[in-house]
Protein backbone atom coordinates (compact mmCIF):
# COMPACT_ATOMS: atom_id res chain seq x y z
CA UNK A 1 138.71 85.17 120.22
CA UNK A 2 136.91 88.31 118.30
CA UNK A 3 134.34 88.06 120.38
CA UNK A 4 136.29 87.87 123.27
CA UNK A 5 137.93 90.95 122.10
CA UNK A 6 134.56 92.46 121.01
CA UNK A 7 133.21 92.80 124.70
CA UNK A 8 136.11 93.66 126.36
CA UNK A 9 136.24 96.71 123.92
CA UNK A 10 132.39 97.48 124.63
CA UNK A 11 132.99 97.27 128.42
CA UNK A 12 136.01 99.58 127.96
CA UNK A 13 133.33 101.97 126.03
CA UNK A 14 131.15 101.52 129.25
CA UNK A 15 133.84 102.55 131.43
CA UNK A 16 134.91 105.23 129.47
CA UNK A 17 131.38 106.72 129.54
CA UNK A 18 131.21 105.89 132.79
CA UNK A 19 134.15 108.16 133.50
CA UNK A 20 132.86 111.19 131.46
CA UNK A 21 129.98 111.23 134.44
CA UNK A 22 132.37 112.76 137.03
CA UNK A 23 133.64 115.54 135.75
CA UNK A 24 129.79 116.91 135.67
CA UNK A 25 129.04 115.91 139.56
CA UNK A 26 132.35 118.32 140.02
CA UNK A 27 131.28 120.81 137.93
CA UNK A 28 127.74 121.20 139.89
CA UNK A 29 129.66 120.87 143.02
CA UNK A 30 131.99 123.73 141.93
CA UNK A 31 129.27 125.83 141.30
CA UNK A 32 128.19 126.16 144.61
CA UNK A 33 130.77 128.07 146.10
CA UNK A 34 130.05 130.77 143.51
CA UNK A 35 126.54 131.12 144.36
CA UNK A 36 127.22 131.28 148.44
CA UNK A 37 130.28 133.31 147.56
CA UNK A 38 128.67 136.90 147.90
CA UNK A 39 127.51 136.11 151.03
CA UNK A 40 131.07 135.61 152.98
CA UNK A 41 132.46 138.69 152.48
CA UNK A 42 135.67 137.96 155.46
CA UNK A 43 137.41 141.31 154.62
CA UNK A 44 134.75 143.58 155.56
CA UNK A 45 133.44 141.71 158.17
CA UNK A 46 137.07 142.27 159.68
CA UNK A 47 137.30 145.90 159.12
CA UNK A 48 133.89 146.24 160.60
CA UNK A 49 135.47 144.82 163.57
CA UNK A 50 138.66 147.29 163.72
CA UNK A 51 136.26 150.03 162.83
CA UNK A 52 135.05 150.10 166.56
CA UNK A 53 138.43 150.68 167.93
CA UNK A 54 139.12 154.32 165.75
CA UNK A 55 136.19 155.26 167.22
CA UNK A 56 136.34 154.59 170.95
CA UNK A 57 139.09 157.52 171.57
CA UNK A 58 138.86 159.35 168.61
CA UNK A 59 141.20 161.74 170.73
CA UNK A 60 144.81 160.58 171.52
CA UNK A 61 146.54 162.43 167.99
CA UNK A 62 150.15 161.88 169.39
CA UNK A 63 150.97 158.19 169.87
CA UNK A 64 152.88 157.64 173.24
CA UNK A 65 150.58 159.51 175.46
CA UNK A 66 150.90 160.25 178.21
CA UNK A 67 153.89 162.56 176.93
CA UNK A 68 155.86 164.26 179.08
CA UNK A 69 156.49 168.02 179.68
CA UNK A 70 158.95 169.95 181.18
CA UNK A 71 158.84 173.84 181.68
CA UNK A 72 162.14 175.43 183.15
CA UNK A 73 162.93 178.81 184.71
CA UNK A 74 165.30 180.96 182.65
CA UNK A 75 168.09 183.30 184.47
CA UNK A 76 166.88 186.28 182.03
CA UNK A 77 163.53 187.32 180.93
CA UNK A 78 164.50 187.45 177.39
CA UNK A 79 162.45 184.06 176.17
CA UNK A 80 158.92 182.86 176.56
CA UNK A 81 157.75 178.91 175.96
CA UNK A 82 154.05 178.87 174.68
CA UNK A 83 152.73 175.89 175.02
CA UNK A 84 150.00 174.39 171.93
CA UNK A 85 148.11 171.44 172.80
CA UNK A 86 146.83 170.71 169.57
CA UNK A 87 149.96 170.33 167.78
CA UNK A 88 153.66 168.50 168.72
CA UNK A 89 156.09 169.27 170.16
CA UNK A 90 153.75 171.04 172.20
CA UNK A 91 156.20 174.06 173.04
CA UNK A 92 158.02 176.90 170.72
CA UNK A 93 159.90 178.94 172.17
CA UNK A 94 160.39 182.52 171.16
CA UNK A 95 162.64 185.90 171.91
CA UNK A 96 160.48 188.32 173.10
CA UNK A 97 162.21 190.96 171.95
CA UNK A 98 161.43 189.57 168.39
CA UNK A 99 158.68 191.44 165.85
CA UNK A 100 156.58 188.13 165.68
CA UNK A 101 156.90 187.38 169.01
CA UNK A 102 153.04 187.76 169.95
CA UNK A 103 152.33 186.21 166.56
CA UNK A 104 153.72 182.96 168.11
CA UNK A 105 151.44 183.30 171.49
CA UNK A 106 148.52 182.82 169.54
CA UNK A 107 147.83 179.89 168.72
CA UNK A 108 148.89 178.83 172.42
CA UNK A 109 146.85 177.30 175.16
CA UNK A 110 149.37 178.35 178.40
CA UNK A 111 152.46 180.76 178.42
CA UNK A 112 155.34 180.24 180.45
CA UNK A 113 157.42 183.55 180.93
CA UNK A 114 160.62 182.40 182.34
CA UNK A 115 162.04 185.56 184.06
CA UNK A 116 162.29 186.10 188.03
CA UNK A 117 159.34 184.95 189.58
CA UNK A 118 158.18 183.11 186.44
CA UNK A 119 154.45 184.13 185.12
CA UNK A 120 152.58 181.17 184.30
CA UNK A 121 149.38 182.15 182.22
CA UNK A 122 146.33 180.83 180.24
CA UNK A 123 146.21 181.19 176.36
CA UNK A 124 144.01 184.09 175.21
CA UNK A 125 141.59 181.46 173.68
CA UNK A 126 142.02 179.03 175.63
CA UNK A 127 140.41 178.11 179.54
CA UNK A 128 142.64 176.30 182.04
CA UNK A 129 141.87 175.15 185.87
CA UNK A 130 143.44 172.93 188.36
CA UNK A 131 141.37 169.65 189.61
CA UNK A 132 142.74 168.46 193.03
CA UNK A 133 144.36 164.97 193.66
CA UNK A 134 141.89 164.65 195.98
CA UNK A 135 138.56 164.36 194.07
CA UNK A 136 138.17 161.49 191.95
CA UNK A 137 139.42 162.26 188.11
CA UNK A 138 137.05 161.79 185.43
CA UNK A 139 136.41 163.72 182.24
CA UNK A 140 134.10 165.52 183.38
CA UNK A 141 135.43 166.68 185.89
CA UNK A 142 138.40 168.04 183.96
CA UNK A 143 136.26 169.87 181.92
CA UNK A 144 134.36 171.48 184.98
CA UNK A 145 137.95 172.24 186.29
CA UNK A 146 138.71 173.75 183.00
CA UNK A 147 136.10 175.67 182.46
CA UNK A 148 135.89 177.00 185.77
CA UNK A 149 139.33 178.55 185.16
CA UNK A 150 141.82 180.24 188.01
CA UNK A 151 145.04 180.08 185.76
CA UNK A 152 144.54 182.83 184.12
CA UNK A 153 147.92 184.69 185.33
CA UNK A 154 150.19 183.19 187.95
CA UNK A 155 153.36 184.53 189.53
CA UNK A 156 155.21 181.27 190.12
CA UNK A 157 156.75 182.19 193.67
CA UNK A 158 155.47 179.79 196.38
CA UNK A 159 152.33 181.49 198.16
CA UNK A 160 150.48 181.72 194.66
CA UNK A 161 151.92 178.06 193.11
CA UNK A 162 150.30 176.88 196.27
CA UNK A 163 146.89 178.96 196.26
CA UNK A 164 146.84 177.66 192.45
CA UNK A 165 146.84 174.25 193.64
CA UNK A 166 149.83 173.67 191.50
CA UNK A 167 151.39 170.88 193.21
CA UNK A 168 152.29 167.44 192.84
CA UNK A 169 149.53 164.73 192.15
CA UNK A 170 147.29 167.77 190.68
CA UNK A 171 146.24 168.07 187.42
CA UNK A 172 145.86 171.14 185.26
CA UNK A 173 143.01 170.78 182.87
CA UNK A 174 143.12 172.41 179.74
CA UNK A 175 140.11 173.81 176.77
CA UNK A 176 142.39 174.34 174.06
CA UNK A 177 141.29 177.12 171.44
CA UNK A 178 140.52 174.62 169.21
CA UNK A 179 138.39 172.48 172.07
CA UNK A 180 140.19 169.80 172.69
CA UNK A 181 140.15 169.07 176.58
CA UNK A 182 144.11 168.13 177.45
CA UNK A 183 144.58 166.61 181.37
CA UNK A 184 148.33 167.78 182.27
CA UNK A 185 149.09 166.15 185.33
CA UNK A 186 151.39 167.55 187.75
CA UNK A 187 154.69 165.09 188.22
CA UNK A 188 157.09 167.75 189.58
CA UNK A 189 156.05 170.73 192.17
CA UNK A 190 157.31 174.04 190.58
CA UNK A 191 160.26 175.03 193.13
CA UNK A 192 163.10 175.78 190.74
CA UNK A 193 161.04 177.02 189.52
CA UNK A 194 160.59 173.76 186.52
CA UNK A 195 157.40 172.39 186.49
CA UNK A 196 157.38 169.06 185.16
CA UNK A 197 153.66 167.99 183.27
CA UNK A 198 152.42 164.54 181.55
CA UNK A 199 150.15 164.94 179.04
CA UNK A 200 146.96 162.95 178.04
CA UNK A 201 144.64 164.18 175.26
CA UNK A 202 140.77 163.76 176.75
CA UNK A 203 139.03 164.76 173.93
């Protein structure tokens, strides 16, 4: 009987040290994911792959482009609309009999003069030029449009809106002072005279 007892306790001892031997196959097996940690880094990897997208229009600064734009005719010729494509809302409108008033015109790319015929006129810093719906748009063609000006100062009655090429399906194609190239295509032919614009920042 005691020796029965005697090896049952030894071969409890044997499993016990037995059992002790796990815990150090885990403990090398948890090691390894420490050493091939540094080499899985998922979070950059990730925001290399968004980076990509901030990058491919860096343009576009007012979410919901194309926006539109509507100019109106005014019964008086008391108010002006100057129209800034580098900031939004793209229009302030101002009294013209006010001190500041050319203070305001600055900083814009086009001027709308809403009096009887309405004058319709390029920002002092800025180029603008119509491209025709008839020649394939690109950006670079914009810019040639742009550059090549012909809005400098327009009477908006009908022989010179349609000289201008300011019709429907055009687009007016804008350097902004600050350089930004701004395609304003034509929705609404200018009869009222309104002219009615939707904006997309190029560049």
């Amino acid at each position: 009987m005691i020796a029965g007892i005697f090896v049952v306790a030894t071969s409890g001892d044997d499993d016990k040290r037995e059992d002790a031997k796990p815990p150090a196959t885990v403990a090398t097996h948890a090691a390894k994911p420490t050493a091939s940690a540094p080499s899985s880094p998922e979070p950059s990897a990730s925001a290399d792959a968004e980076s990509p997208e901030r990058t491919i229009d860096p343009a576009k600064p007012f979410p919901g482009e194309p926006l539109p734009l509507r100019l109106n005719g005014d019964s008086t010729c008391d108010y002006a609309s100057h129209i800034d494509f580098d900031s939004y809302p793209f229009v302030t409108r101002v009294d013209r009999s006010e001190p500041d008033a050319e203070d305001a015109a600055a900083p814009a790319d086009l001027n709308w003069y809403g009096c009887s015929p309405v004058e319709f006129a390029t920002g002092r810093d800025s180029r603008a030029g119509v491209l025709s719906k008839r020649q394939p748009f690109s950006r670079q063609a914009c810019e040639a449009a742009a550059s090549g000006g012909g809005l400098e100062e327009i009477l908006m009655h009908s022989n010179a809106v349609e000289e201008a090429g300011i019709i429907a399906g055009n687009s007016i194609c804008v350097i902004t002072d600050k350089g930004r190239l701004v395609r304003a295509q034509i929705v609404e032919a200018p009869w009222a005279p309104n002219l009615s614009l939707k904006i997309t920042t190029l560049s």
